[in-house]
N, C-alpha and C. Protein backbone atom coordinates (compact mmCIF):
# COMPACT_ATOMS: atom_id res chain seq x y z
N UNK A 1 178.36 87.89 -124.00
CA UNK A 1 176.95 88.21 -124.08
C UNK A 1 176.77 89.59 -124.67
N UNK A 2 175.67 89.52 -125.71
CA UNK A 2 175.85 91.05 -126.03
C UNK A 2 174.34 91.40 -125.01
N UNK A 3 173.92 92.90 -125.06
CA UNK A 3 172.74 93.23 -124.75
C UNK A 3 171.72 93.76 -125.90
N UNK A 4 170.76 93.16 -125.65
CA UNK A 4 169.68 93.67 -126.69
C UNK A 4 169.21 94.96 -126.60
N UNK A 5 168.90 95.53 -125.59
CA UNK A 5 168.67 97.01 -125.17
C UNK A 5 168.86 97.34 -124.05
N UNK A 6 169.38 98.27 -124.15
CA UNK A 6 169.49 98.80 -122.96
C UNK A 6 167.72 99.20 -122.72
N UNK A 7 167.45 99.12 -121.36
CA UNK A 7 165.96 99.60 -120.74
C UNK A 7 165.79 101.00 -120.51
N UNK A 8 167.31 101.50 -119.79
CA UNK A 8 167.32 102.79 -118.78
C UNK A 8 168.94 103.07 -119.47
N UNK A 9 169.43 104.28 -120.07
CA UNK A 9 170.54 104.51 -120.11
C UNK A 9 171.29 104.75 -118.60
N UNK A 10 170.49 105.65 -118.00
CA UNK A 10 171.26 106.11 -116.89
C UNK A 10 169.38 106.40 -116.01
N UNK A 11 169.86 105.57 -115.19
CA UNK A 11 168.47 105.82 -113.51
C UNK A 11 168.85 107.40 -113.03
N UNK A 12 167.99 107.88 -113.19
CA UNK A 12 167.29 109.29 -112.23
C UNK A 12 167.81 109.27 -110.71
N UNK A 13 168.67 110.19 -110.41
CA UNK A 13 168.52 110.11 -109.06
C UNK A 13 167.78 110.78 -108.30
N UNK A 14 166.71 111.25 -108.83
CA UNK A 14 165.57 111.90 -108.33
C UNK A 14 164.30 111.79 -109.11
N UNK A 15 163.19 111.27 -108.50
CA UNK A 15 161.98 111.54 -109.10
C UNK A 15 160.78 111.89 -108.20
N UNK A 16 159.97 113.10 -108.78
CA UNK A 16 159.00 113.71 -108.06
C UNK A 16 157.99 112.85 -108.08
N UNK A 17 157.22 113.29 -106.61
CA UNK A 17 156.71 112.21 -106.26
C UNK A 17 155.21 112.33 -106.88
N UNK A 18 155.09 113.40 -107.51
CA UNK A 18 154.01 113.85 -107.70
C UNK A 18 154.28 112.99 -109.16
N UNK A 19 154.84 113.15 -109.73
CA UNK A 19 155.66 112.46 -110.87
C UNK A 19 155.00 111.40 -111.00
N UNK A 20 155.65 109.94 -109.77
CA UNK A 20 154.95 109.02 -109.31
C UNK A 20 153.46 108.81 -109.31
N UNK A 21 152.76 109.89 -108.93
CA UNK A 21 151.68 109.56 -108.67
C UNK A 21 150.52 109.88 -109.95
N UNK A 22 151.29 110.16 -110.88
CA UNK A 22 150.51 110.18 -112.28
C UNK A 22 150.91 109.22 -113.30
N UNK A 23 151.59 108.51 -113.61
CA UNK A 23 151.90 107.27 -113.94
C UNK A 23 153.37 107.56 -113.85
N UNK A 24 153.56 105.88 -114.46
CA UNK A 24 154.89 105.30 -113.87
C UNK A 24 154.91 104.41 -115.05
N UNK A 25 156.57 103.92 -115.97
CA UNK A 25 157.10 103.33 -116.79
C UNK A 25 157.35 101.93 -116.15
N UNK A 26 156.77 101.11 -116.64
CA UNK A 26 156.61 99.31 -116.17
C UNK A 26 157.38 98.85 -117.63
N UNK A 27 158.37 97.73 -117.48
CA UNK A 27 158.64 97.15 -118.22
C UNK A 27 157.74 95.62 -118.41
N UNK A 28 157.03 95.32 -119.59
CA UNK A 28 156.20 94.02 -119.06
C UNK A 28 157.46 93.08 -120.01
N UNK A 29 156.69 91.80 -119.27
CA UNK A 29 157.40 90.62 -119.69
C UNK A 29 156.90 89.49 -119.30
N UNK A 30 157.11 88.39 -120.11
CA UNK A 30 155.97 86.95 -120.16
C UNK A 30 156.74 86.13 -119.25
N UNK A 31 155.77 85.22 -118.19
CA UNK A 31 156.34 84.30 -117.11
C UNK A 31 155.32 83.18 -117.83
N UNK A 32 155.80 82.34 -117.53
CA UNK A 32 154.76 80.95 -117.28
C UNK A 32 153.36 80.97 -117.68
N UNK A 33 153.51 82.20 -119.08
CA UNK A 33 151.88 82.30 -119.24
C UNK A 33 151.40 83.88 -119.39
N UNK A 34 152.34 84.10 -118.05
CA UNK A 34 151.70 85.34 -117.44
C UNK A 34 152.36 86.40 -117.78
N UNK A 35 151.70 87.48 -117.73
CA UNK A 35 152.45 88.83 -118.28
C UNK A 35 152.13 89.65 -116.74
N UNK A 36 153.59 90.17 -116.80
CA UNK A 36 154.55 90.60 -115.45
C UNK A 36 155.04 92.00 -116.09
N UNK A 37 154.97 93.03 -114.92
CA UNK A 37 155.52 94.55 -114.74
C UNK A 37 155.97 94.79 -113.94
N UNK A 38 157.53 95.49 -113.94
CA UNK A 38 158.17 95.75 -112.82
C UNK A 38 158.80 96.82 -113.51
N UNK A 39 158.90 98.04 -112.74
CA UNK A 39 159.28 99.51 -112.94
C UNK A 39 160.49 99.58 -113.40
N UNK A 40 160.52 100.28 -114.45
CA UNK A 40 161.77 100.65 -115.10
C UNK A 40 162.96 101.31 -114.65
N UNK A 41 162.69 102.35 -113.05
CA UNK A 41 163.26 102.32 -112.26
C UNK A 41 164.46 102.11 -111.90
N UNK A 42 163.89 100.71 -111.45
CA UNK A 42 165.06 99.31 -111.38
C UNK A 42 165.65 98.65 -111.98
N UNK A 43 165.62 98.93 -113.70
CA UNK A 43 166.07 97.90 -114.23
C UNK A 43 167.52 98.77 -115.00
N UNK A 44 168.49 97.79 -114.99
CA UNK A 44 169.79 98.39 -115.78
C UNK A 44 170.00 97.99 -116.85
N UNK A 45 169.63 97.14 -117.59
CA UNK A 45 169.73 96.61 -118.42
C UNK A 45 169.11 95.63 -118.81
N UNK A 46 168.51 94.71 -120.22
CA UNK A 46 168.07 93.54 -120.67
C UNK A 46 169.28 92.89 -121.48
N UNK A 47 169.72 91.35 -121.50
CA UNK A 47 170.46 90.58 -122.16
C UNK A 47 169.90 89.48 -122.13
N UNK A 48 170.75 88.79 -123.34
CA UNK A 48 170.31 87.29 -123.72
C UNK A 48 170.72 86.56 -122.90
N UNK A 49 169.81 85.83 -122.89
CA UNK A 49 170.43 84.56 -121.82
C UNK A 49 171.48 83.51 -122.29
N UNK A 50 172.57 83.25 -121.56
CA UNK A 50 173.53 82.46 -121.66
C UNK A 50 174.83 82.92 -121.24
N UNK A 51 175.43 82.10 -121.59
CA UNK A 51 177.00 81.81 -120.36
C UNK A 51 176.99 81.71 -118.78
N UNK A 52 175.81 80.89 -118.32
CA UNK A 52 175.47 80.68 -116.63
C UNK A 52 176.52 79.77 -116.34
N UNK A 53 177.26 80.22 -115.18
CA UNK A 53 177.91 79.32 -113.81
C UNK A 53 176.64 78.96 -113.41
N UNK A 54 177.06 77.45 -113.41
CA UNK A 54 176.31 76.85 -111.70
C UNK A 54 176.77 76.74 -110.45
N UNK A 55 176.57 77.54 -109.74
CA UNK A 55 176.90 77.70 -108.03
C UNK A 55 176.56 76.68 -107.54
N UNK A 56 177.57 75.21 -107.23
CA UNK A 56 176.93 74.28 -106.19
C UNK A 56 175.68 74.69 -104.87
N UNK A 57 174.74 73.76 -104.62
CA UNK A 57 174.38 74.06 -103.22
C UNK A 57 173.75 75.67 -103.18
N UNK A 58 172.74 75.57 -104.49
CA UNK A 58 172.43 77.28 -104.12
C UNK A 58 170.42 77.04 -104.06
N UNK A 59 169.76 77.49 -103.70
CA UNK A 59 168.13 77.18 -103.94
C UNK A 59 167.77 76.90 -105.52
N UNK A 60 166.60 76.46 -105.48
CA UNK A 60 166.80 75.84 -107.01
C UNK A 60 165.98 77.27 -107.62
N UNK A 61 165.90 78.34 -107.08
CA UNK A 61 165.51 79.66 -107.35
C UNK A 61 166.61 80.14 -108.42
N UNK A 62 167.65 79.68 -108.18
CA UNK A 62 168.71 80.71 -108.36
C UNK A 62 169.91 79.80 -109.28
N UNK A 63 170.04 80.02 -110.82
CA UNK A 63 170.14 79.45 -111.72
C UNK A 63 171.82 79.35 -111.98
N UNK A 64 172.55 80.41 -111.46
CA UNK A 64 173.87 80.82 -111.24
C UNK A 64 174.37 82.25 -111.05
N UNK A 65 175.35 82.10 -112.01
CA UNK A 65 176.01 83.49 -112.09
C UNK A 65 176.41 83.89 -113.73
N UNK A 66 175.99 85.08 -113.50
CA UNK A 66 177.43 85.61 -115.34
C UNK A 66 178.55 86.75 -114.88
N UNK A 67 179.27 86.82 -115.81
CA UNK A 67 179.89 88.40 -115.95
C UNK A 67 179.50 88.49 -117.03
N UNK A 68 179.17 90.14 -116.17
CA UNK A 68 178.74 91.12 -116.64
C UNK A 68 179.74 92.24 -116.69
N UNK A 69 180.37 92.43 -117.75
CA UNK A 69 181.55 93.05 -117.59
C UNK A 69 182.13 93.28 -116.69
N UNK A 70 182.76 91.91 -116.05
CA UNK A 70 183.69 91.99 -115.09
C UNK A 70 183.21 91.90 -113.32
N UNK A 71 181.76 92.08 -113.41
CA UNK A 71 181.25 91.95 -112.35
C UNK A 71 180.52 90.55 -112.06
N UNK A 72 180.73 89.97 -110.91
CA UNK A 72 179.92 88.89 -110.80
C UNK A 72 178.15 88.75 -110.57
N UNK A 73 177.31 88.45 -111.34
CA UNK A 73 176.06 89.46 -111.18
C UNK A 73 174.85 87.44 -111.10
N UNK A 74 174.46 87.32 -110.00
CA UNK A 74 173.43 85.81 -109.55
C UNK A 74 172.40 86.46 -110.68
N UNK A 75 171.97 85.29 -111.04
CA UNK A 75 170.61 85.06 -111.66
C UNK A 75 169.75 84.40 -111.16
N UNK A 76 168.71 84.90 -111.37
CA UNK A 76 167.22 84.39 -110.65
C UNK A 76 166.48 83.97 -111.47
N UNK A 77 165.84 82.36 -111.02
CA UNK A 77 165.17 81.71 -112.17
C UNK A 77 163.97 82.21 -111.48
N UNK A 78 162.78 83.60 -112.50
CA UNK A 78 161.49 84.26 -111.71
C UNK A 78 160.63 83.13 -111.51
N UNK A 79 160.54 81.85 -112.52
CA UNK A 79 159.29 81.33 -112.50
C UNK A 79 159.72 80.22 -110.92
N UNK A 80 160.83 79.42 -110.93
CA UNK A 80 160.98 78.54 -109.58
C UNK A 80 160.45 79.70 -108.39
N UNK A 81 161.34 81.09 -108.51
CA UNK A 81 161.22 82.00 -107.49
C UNK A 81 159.81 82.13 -106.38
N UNK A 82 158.61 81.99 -107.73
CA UNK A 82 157.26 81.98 -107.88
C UNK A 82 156.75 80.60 -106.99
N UNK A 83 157.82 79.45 -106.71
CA UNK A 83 157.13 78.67 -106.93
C UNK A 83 156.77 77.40 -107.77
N UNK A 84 156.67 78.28 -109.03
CA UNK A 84 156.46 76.91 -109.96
C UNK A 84 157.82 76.25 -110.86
N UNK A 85 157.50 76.28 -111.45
CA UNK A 85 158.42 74.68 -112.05
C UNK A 85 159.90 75.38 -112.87
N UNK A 86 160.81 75.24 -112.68
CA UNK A 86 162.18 76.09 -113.85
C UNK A 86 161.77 76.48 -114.82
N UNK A 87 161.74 77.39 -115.37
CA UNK A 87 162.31 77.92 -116.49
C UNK A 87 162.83 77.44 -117.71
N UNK A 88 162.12 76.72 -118.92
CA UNK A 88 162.38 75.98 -119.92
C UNK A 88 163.60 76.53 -120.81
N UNK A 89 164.54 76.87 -120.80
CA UNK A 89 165.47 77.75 -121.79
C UNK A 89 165.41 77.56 -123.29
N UNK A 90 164.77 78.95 -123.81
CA UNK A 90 163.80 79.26 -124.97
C UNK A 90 165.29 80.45 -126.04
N UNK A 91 164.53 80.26 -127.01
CA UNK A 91 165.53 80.97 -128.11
C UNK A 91 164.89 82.76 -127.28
N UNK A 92 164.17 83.00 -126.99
CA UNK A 92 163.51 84.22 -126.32
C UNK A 92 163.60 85.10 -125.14
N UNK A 93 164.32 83.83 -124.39
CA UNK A 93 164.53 84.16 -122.81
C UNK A 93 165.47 85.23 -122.60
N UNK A 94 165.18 85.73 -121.90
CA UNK A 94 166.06 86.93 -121.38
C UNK A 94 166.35 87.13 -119.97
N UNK A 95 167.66 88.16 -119.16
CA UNK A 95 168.09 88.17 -118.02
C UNK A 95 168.03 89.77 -118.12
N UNK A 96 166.69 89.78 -117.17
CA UNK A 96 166.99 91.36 -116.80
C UNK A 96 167.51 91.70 -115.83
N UNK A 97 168.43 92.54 -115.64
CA UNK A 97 169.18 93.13 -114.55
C UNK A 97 169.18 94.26 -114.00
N UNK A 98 168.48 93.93 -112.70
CA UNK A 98 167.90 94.85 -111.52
C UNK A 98 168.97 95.22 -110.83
N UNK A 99 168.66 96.39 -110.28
CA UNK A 99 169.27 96.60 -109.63
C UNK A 99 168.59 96.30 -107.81
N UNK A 100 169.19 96.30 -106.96
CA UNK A 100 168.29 95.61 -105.89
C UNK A 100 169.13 96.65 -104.64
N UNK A 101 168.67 96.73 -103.42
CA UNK A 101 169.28 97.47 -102.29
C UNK A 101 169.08 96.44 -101.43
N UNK A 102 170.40 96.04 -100.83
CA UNK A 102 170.61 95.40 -99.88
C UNK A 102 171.58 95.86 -98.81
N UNK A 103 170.87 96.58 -97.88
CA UNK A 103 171.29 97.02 -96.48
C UNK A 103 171.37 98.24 -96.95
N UNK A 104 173.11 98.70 -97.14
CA UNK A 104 172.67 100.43 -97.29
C UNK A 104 173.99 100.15 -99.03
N UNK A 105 173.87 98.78 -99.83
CA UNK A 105 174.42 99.06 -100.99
C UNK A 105 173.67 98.52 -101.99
N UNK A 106 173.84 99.01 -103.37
CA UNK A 106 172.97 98.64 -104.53
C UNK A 106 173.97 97.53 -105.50
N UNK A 107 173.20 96.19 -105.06
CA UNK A 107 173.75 94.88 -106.33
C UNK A 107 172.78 94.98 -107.09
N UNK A 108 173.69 94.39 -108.31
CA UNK A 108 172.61 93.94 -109.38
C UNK A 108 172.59 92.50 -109.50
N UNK A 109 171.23 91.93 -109.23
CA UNK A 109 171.29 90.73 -110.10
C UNK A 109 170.24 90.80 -110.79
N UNK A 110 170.83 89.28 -111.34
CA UNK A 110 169.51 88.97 -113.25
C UNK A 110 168.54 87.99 -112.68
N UNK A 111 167.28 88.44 -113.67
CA UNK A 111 166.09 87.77 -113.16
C UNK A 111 165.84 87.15 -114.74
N UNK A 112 165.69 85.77 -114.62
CA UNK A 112 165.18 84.92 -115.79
C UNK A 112 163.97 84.92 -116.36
N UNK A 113 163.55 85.52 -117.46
CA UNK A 113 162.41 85.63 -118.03
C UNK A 113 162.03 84.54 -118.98
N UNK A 114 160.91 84.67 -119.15
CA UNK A 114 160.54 83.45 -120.67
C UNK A 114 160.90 84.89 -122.26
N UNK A 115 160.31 85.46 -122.12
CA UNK A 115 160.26 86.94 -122.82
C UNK A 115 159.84 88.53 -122.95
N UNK A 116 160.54 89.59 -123.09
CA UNK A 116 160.23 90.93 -122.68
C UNK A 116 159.73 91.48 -123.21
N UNK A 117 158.21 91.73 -123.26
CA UNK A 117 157.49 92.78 -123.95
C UNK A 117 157.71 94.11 -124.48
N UNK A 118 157.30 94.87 -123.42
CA UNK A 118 157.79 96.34 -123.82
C UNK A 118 157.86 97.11 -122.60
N UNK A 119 158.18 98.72 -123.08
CA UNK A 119 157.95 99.58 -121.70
C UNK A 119 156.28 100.09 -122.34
N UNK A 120 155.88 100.18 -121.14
CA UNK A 120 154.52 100.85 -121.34
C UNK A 120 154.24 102.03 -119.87
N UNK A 121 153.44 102.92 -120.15
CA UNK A 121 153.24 103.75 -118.92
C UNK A 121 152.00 103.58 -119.10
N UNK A 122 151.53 103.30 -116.83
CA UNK A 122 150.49 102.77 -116.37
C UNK A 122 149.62 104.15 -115.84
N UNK A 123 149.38 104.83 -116.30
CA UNK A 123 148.85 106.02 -115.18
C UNK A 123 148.48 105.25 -113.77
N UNK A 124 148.53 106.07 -112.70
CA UNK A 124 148.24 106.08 -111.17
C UNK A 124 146.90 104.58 -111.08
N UNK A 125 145.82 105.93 -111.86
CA UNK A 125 144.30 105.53 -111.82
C UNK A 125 144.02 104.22 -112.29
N UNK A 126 145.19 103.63 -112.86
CA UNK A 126 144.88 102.22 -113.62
C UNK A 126 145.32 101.01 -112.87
N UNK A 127 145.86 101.34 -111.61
CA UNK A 127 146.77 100.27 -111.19
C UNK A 127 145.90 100.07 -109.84
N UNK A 128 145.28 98.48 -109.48
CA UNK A 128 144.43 98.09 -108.36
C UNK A 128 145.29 98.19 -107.08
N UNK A 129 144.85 97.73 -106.21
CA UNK A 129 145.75 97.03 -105.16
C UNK A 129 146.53 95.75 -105.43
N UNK A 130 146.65 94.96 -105.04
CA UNK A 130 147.05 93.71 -104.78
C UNK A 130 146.28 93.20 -104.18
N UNK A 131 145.89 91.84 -104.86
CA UNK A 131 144.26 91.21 -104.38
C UNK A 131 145.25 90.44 -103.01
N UNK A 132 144.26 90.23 -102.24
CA UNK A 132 144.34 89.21 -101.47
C UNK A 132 144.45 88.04 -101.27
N UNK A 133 143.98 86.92 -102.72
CA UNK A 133 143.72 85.98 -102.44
C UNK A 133 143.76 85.58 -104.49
N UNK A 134 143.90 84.24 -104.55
CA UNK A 134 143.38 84.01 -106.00
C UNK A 134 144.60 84.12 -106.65
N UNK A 135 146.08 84.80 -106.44
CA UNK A 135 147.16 84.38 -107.55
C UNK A 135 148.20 83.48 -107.62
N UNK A 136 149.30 83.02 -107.98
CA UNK A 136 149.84 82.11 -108.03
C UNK A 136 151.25 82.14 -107.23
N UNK A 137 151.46 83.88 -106.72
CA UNK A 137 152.55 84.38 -106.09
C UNK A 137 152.27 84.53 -104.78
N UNK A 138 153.12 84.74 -104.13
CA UNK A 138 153.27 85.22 -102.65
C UNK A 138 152.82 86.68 -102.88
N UNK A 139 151.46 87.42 -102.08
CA UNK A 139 150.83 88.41 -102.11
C UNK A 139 151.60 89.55 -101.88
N UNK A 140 152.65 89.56 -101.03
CA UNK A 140 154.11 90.50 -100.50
C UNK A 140 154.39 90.66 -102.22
N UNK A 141 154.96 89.91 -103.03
CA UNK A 141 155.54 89.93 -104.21
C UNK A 141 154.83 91.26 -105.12
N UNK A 142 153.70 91.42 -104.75
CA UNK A 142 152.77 91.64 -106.17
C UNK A 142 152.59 93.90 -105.09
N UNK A 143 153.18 94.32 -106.01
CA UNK A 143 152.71 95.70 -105.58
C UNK A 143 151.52 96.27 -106.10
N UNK A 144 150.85 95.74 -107.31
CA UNK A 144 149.42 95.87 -108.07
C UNK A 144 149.12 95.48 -108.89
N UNK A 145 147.70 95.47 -109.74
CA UNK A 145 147.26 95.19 -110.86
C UNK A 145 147.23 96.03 -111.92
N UNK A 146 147.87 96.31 -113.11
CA UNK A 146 147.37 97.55 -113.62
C UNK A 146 147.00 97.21 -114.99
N UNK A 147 145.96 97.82 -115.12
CA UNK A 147 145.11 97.61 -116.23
C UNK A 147 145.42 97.92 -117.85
N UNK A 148 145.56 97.03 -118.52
CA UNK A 148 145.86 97.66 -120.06
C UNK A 148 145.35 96.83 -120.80
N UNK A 149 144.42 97.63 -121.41
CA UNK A 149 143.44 97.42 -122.35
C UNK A 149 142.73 96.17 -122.21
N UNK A 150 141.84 96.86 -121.03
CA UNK A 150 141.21 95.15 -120.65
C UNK A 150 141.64 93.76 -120.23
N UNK A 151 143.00 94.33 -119.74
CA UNK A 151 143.48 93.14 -119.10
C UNK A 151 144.60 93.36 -118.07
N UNK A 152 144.60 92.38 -116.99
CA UNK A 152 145.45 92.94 -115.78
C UNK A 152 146.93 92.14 -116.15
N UNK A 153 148.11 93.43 -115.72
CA UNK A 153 149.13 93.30 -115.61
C UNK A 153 149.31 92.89 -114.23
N UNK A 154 150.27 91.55 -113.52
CA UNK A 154 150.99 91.92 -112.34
C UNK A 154 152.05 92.75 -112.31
N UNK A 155 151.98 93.82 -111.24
CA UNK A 155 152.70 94.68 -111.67
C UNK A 155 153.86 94.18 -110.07
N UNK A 156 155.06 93.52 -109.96
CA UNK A 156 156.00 93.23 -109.53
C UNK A 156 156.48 94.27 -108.50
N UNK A 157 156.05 93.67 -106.85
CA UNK A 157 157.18 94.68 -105.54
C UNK A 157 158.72 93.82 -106.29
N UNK A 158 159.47 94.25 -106.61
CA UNK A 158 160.87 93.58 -107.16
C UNK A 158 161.73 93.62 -105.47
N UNK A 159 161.29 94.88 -104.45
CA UNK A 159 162.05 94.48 -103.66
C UNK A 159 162.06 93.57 -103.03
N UNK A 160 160.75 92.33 -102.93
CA UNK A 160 160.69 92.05 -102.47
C UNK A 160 160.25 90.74 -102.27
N UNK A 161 160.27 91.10 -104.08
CA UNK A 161 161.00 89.37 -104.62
C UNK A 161 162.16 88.74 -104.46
N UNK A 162 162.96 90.26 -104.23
CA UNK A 162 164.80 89.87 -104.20
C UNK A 162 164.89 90.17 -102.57
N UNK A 163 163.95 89.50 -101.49
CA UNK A 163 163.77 90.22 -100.19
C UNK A 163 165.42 89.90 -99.56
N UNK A 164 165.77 90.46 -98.24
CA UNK A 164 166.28 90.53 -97.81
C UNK A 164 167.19 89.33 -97.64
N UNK A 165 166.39 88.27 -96.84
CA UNK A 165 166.68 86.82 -96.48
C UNK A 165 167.52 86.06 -98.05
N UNK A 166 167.43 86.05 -99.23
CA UNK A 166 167.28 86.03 -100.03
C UNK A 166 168.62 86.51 -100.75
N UNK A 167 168.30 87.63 -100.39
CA UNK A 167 169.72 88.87 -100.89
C UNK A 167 170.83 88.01 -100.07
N UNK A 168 170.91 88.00 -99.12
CA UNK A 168 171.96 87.52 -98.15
C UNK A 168 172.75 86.15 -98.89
N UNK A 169 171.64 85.42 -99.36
CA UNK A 169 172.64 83.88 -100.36
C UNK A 169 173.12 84.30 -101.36
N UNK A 170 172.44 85.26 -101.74
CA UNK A 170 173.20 85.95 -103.41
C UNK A 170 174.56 86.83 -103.18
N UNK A 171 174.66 87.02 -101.61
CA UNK A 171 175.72 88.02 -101.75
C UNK A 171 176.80 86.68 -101.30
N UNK A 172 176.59 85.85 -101.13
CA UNK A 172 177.33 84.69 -100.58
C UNK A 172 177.91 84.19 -102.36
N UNK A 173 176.68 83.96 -102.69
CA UNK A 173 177.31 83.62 -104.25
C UNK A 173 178.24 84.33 -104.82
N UNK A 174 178.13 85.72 -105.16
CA UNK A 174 178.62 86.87 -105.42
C UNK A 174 180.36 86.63 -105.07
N UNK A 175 180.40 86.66 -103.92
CA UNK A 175 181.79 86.82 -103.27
C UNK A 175 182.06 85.16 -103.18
N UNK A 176 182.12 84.04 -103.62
CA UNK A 176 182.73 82.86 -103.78
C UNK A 176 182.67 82.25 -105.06
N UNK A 177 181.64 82.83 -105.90
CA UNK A 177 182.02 82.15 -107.30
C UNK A 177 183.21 82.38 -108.15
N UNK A 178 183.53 81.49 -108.55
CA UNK A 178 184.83 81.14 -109.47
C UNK A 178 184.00 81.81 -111.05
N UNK A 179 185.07 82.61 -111.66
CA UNK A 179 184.76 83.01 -112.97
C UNK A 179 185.43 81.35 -114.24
């Protein structure tokens, strides 16, 4: 697999919070329609999709595994994750790779996209709450709305898409898949 870009050469191990609170770098990217933001933060990398293991017996969330130079790294199909229907595999699709905290260590796994927009920065003032009611995700999922140019981004809690309960089958995958 090669990578198309790197997102983040190297993650910050520090950022002011004040920092935070004047905007923040969202990577967007197209789901099922929908255009999706989740902080650049988290992300280690973007690659093309292909060379998936299928992990017998895994949720139909969760599409397999790759190496990633040498590491065993689960992929997450976002749109089943959501809910709705797999993930059509497109000349476009991409596997971004998050990094995620589970307990007190940092895995990475890949999240299945339809296609990756860009990085864009959201200032503070642009980003809603998280509605209550009316979207197609689990409301926990969604950390806000943020506005660009007349139109709302979901802007992605990633922790908590990759929640805990969750993390726990991937680390099962992780440590029994066959390369």
């Amino acid at each position: 697999m090669k990578a198309i870009t790197p997102a983040v050469q190297t993650l910050p191990t520090t950022v002011g919070s004040a920092e935070l609170e004047e905007s923040q770098q969202y990577l967007t990217f197209m789901l099922s329609g929908e255009t999706y933001a989740v902080s650049i933060l988290r992300i280690k990398e973007i690659i093309q999709y292909g060379q998936l293991t299928e992990v017998p017996r895994m949720p139909a969330f969760i599409r397999g595994v790759i190496n990633l130079r040498g590491a065993v790294v689960p992929v997450i199909d976002l749109s089943a994750r959501f809910g709705k229907s797999s993930t059509a595999v497109g000349r476009r699709n991409c596997i971004i790779i998050i990094e995620a905290a589970i307990a007190e260590e940092t895995q990475s796994v890949g999240v299945m996209v339809d296609a990756v927009n860009a990085v864009l920065e959201i200032p503070a003032g642009e980003i809603e709450p998280a509605p209550t009611f009316g979207t197609n995700i689990r409301v926990d999922f969604i950390a806000g709305m943020g506005k660009i140019n007349g139109k709302f981004v979901i802007i992605l809690n990633i922790q908590d898409v990759l929640s805990m309960d969750d993390m726990a089958a991937l680390a099962v995958v992780s440590s029994t898949a066959v390369e």
